[in-house]
C-alpha atoms as a PDB file:
ATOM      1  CA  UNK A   1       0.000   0.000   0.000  1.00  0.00           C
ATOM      2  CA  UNK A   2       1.621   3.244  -1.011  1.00  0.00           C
ATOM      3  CA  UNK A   3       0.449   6.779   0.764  1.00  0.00           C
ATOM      4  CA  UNK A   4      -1.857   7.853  -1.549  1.00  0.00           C
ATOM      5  CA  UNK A   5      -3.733   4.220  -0.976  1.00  0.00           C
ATOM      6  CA  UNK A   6      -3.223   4.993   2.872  1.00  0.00           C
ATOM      7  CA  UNK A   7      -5.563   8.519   2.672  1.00  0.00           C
ATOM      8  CA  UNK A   8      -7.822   6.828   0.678  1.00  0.00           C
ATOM      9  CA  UNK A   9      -8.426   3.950   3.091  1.00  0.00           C
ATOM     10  CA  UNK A  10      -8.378   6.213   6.341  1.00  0.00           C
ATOM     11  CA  UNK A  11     -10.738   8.694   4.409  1.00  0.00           C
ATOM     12  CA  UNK A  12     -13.063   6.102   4.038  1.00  0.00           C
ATOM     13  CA  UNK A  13     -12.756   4.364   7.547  1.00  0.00           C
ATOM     14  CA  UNK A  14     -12.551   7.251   9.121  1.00  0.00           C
ATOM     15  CA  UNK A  15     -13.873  10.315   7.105  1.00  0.00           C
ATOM     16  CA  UNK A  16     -14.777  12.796  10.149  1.00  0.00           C
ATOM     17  CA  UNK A  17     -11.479  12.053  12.342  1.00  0.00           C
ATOM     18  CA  UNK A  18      -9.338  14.903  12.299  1.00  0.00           C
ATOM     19  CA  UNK A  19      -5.748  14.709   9.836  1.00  0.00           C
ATOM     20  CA  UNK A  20      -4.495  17.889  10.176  1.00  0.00           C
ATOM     21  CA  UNK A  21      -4.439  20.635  12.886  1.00  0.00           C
ATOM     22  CA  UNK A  22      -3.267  24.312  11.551  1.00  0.00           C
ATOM     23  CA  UNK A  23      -3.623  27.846  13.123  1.00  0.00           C
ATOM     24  CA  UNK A  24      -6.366  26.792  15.371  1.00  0.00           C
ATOM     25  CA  UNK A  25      -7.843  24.637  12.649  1.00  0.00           C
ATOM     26  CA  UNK A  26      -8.588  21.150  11.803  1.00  0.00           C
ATOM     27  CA  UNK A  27      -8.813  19.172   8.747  1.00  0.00           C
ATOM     28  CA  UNK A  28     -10.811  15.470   8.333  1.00  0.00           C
ATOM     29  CA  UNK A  29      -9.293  12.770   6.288  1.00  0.00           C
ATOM     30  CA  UNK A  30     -12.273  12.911   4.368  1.00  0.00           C
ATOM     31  CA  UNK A  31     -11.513  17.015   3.340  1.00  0.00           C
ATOM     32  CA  UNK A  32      -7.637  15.961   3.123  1.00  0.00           C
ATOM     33  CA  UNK A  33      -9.016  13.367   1.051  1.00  0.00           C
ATOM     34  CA  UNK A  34     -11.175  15.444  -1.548  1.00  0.00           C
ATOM     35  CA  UNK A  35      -8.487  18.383  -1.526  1.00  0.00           C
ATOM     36  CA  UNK A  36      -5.305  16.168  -2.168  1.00  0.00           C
ATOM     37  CA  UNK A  37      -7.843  14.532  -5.388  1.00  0.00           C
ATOM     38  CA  UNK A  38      -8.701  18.567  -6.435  1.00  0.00           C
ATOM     39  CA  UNK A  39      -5.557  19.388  -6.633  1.00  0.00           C
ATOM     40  CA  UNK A  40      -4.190  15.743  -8.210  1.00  0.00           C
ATOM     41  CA  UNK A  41      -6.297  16.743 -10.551  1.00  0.00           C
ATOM     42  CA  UNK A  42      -4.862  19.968 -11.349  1.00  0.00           C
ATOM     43  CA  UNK A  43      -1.353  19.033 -11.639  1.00  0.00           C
ATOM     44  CA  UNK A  44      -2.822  15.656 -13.832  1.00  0.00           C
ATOM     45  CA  UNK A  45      -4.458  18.520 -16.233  1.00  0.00           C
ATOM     46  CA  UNK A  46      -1.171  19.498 -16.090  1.00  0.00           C
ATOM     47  CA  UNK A  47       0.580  16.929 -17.531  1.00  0.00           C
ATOM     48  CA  UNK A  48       2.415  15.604 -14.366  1.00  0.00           C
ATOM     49  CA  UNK A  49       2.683  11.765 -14.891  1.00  0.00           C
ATOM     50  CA  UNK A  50       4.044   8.942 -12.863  1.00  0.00           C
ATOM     51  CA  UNK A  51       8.081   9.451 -11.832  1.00  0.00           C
ATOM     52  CA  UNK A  52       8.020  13.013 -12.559  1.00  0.00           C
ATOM     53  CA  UNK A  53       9.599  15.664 -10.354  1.00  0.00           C
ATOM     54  CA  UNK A  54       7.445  18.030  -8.892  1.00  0.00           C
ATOM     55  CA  UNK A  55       9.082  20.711  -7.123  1.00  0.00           C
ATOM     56  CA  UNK A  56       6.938  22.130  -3.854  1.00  0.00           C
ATOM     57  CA  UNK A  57       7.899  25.306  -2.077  1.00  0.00           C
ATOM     58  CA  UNK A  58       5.778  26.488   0.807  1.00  0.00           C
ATOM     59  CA  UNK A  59       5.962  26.858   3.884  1.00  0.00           C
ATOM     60  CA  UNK A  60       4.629  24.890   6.806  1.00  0.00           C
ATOM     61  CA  UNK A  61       0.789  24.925   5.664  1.00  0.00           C
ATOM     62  CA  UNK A  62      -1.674  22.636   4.697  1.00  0.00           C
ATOM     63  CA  UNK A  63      -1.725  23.452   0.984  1.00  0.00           C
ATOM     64  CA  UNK A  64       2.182  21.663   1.384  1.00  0.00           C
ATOM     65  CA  UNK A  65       0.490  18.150   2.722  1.00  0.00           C
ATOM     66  CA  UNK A  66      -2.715  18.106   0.095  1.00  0.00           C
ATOM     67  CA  UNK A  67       0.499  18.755  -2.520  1.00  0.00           C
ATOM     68  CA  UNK A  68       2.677  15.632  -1.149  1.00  0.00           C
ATOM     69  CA  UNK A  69      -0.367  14.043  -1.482  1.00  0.00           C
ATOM     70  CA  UNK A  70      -1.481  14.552  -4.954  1.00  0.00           C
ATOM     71  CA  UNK A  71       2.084  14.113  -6.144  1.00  0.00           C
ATOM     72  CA  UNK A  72       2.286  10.837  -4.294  1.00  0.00           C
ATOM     73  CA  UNK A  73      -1.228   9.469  -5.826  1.00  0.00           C
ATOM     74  CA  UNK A  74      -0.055  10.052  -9.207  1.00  0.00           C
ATOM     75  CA  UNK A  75       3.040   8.221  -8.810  1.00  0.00           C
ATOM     76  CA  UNK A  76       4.923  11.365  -9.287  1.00  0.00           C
ATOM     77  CA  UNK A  77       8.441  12.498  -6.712  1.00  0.00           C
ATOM     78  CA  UNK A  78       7.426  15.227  -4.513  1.00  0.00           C
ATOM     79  CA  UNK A  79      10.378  17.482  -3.874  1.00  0.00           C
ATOM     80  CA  UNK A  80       9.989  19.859  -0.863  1.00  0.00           C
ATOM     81  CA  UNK A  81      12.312  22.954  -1.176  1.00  0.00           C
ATOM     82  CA  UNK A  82      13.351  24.983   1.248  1.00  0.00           C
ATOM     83  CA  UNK A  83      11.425  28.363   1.517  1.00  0.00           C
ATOM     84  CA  UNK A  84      14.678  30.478   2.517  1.00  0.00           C
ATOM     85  CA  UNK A  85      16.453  29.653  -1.351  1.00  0.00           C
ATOM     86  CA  UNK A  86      16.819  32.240  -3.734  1.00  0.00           C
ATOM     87  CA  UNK A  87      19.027  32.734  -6.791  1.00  0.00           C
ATOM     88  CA  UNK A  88      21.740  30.124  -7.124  1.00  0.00           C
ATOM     89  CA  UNK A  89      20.625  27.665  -4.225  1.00  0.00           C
ATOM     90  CA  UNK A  90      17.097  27.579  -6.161  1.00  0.00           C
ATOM     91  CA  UNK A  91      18.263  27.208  -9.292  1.00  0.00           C
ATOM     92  CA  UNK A  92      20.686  24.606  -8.724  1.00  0.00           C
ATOM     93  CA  UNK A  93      18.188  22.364  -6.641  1.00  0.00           C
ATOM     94  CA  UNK A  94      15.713  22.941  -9.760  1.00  0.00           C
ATOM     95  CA  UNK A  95      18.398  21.931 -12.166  1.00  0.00           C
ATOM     96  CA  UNK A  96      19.347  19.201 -10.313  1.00  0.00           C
ATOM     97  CA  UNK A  97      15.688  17.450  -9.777  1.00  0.00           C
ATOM     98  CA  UNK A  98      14.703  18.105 -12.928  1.00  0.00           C
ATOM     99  CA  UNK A  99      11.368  19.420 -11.833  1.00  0.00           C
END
């Protein structure tokens, strides 16, 4: 079972138990569940396919977990970057992922 097959299984076991806490907020599997598929969906429309490289810079916010998500549901390589890179450090860890 891979993580993608994991929030699909707990989302429908246990679709009003909280996933997430954030900023005095909660997310349920079952939202985590239906956000990660939005945006899956997005980046599928996309074009991102199985083994690609998707490069994900944010900070520490929900929007980085439904995008870890999608990415790992399609089969594609989530790459978290740092938020604090800029010019040569960013460019180089783009290069070098191929994202």
């Amino acid at each position: 079972m891979n993580l993608g097959e994991l929030l699909e299984d707990r989302a429908r076991r246990h679709p009003n138990k909280v996933a997430l806490f954030h900023d005095g907020g909660t997310v349920t599997f079952g939202e985590l569940n239906r956000r990660v598929n939005r945006l899956g969906n997005g980046l599928k429309s996309l074009g991102v396919v199985a083994e690609d490289c998707v490069a994900l810079m944010l900070p520490n916010i929900p929007e980085f977990v439904y995008a870890f998500f999608a990415c790992q549901k399609l089969g594609a390589v989530a790459v978290p970057v740092n938020t604090l890179y800029k010019g040569g450090e960013l460019r180089h860890i783009l290069n070098d992922c191929r994202a």
